[in-house]
N, C-alpha and C. Protein backbone atom coordinates (compact mmCIF):
# COMPACT_ATOMS: atom_id res chain seq x y z
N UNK A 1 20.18 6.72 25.74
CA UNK A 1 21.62 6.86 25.85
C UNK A 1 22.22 7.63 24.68
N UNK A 2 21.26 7.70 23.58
CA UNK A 2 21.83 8.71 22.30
C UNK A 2 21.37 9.98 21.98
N UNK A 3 20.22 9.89 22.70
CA UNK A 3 19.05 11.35 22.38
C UNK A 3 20.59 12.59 23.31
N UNK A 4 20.18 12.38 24.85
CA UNK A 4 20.09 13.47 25.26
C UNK A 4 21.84 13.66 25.62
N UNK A 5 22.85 12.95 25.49
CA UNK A 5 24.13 14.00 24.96
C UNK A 5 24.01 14.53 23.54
N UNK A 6 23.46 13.86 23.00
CA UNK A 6 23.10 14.74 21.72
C UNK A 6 22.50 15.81 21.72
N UNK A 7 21.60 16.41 22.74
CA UNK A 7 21.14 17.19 22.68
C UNK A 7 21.87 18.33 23.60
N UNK A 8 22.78 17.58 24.67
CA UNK A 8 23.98 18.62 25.32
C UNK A 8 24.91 19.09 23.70
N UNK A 9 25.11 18.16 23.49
CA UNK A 9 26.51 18.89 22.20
C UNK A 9 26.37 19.31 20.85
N UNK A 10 24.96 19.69 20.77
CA UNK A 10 24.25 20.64 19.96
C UNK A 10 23.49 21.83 20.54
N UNK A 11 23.08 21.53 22.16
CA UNK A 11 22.72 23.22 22.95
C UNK A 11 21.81 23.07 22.65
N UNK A 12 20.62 22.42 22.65
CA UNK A 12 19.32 21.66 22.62
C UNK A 12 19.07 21.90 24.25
N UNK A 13 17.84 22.81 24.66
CA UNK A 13 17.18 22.49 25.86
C UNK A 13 16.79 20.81 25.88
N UNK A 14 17.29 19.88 26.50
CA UNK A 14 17.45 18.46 27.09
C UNK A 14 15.69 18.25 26.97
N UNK A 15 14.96 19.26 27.42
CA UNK A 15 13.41 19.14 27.48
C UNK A 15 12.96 18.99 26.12
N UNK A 16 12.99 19.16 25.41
CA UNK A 16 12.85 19.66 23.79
C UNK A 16 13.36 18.16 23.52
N UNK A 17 14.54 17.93 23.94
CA UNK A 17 14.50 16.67 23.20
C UNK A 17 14.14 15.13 23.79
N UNK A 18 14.19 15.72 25.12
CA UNK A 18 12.99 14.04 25.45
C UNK A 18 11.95 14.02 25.38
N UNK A 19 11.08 15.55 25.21
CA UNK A 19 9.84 15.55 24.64
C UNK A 19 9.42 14.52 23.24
N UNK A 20 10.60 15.07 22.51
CA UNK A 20 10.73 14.81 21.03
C UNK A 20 10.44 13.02 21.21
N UNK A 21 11.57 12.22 21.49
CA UNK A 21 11.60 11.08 21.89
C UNK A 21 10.36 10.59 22.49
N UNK A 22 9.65 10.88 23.67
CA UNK A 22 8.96 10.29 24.22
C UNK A 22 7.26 10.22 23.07
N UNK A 23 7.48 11.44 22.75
CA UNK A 23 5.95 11.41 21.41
C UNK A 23 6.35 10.36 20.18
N UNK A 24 7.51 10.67 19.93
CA UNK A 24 8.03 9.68 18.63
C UNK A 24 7.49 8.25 19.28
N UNK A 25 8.10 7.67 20.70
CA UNK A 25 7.71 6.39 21.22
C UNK A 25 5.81 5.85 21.10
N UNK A 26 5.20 7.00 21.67
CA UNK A 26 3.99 6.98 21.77
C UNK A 26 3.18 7.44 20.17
N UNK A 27 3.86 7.80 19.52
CA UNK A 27 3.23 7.32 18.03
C UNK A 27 3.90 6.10 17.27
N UNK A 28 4.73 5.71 17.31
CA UNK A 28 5.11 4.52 16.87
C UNK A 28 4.30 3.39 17.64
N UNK A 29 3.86 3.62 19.13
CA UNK A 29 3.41 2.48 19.78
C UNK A 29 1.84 2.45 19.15
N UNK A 30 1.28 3.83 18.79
CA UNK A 30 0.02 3.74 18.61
C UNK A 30 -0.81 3.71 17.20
N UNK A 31 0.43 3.46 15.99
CA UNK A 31 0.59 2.80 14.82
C UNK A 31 1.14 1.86 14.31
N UNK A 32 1.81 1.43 15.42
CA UNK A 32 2.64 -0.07 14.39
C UNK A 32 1.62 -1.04 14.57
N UNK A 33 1.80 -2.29 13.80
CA UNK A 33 0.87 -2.86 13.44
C UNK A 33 1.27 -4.57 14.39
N UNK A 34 2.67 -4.11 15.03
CA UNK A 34 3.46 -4.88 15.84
C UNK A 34 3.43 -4.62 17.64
N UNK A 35 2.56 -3.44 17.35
CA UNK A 35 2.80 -2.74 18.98
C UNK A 35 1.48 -3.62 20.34
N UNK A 36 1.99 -3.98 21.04
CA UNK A 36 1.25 -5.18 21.79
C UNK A 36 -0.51 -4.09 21.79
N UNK A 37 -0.60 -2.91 22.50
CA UNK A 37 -1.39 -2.39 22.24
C UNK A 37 -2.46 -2.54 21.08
N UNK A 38 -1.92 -2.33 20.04
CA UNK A 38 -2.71 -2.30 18.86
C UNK A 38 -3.52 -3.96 18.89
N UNK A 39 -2.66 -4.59 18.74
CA UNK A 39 -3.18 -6.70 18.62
C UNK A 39 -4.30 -5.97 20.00
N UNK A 40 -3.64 -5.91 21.12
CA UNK A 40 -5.05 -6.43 22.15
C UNK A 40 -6.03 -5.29 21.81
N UNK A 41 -6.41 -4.10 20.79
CA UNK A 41 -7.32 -3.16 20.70
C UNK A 41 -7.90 -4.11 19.61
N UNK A 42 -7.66 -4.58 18.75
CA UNK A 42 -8.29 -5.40 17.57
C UNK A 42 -8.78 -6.84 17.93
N UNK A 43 -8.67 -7.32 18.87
CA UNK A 43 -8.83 -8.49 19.30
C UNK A 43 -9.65 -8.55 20.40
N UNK A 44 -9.75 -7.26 20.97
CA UNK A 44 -10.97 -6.99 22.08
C UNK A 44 -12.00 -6.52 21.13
N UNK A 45 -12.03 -5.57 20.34
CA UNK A 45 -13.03 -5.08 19.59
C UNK A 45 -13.66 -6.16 18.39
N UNK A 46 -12.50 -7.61 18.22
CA UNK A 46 -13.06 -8.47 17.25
C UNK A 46 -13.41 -8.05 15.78
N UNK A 47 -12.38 -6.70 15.70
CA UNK A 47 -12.21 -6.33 14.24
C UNK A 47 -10.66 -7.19 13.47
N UNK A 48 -10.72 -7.05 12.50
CA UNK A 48 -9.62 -7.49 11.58
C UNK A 48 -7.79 -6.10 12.04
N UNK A 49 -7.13 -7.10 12.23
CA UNK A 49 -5.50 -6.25 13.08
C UNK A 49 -5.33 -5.55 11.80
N UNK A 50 -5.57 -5.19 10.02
CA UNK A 50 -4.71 -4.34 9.83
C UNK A 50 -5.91 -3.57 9.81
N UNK A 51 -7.14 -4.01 9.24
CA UNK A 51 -7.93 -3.13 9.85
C UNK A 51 -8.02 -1.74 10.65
N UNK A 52 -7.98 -2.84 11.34
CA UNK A 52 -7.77 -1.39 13.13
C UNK A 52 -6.51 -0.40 12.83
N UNK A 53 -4.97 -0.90 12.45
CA UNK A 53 -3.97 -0.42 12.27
C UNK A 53 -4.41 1.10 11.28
N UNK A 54 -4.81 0.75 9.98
CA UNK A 54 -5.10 1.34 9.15
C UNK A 54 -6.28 2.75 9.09
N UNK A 55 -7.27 2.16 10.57
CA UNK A 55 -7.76 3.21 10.55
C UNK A 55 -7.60 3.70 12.06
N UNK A 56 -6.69 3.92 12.74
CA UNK A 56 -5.87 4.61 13.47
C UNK A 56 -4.21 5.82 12.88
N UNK A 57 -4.62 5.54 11.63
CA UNK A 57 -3.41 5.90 11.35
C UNK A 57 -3.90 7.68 10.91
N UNK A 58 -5.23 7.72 10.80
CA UNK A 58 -4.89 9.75 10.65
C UNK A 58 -5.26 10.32 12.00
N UNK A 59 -5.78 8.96 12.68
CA UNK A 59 -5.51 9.93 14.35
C UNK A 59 -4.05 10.17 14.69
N UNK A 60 -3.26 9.30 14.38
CA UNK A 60 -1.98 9.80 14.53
C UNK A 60 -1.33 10.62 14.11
N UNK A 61 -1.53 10.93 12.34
CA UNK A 61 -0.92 11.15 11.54
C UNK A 61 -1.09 12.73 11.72
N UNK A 62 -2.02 13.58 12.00
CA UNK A 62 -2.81 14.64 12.29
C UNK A 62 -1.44 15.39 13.70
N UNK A 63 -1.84 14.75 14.81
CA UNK A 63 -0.90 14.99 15.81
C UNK A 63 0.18 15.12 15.96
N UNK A 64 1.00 14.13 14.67
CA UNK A 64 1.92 13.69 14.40
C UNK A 64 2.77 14.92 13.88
N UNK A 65 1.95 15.49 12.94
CA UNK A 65 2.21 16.64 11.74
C UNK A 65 2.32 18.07 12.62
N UNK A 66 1.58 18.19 13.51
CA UNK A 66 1.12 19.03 14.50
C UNK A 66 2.54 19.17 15.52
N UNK A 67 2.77 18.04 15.69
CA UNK A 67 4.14 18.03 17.05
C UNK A 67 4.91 18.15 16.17
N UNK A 68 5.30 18.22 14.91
CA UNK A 68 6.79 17.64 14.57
C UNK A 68 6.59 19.43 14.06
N UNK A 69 5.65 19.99 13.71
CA UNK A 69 5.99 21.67 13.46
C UNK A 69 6.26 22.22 14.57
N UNK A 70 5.51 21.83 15.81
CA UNK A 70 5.87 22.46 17.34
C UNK A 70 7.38 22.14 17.46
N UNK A 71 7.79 21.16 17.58
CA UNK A 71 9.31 20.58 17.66
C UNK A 71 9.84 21.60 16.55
N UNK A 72 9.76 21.60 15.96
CA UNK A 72 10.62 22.29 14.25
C UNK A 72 10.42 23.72 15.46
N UNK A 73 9.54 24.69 15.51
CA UNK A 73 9.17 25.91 15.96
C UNK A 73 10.35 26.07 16.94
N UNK A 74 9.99 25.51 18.14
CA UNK A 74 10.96 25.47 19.17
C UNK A 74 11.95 24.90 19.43
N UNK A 75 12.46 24.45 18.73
CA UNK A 75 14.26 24.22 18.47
C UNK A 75 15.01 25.46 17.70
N UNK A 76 14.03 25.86 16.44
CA UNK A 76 14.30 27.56 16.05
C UNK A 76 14.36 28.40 17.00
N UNK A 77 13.45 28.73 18.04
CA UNK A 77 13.50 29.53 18.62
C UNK A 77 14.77 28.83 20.22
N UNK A 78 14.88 27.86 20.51
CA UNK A 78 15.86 27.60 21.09
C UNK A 78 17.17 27.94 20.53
N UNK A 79 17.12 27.69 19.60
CA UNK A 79 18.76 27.51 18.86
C UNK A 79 19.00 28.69 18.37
């Protein structure tokens, strides 16, 4: 309900920015250390939860760095 008039009343292709949103969701879900996902991946595998957290975090972090220059790129070239 805040992303995408925000992204009308800045002239943001609407795509660009629920892209943005929906990866932000799916890396937060696949690093927090709170995200139901993560508990049942550490608890099936019978490793220690920060454990697991901790070493999931440069698979994210990698992708992470990767989308947020794609995002940066193409909002330049949108805007």
């Amino acid at each position: 309900p805040v992303v995408m008039p925000l992204a009308v009343e800045i002239a943001l292709p609407a795509s660009l920015m629920l892209g943005g949103v929906l990866s932000g969701g799916i890396f937060g879900d696949h690093t927090s250390p709170l995200s139901d996902t993560s508990i049942i991946s550490s608890m099936a595998a019978a490793s220690d939860h920060v454990d697991h957290v901790n070493t999931q975090m440069p698979y994210a972090l990698v992708p992470a760095g990767l989308a947020a220059a794609a995002f940066v790129a193409a909002g330049l070239l949108a805007g």
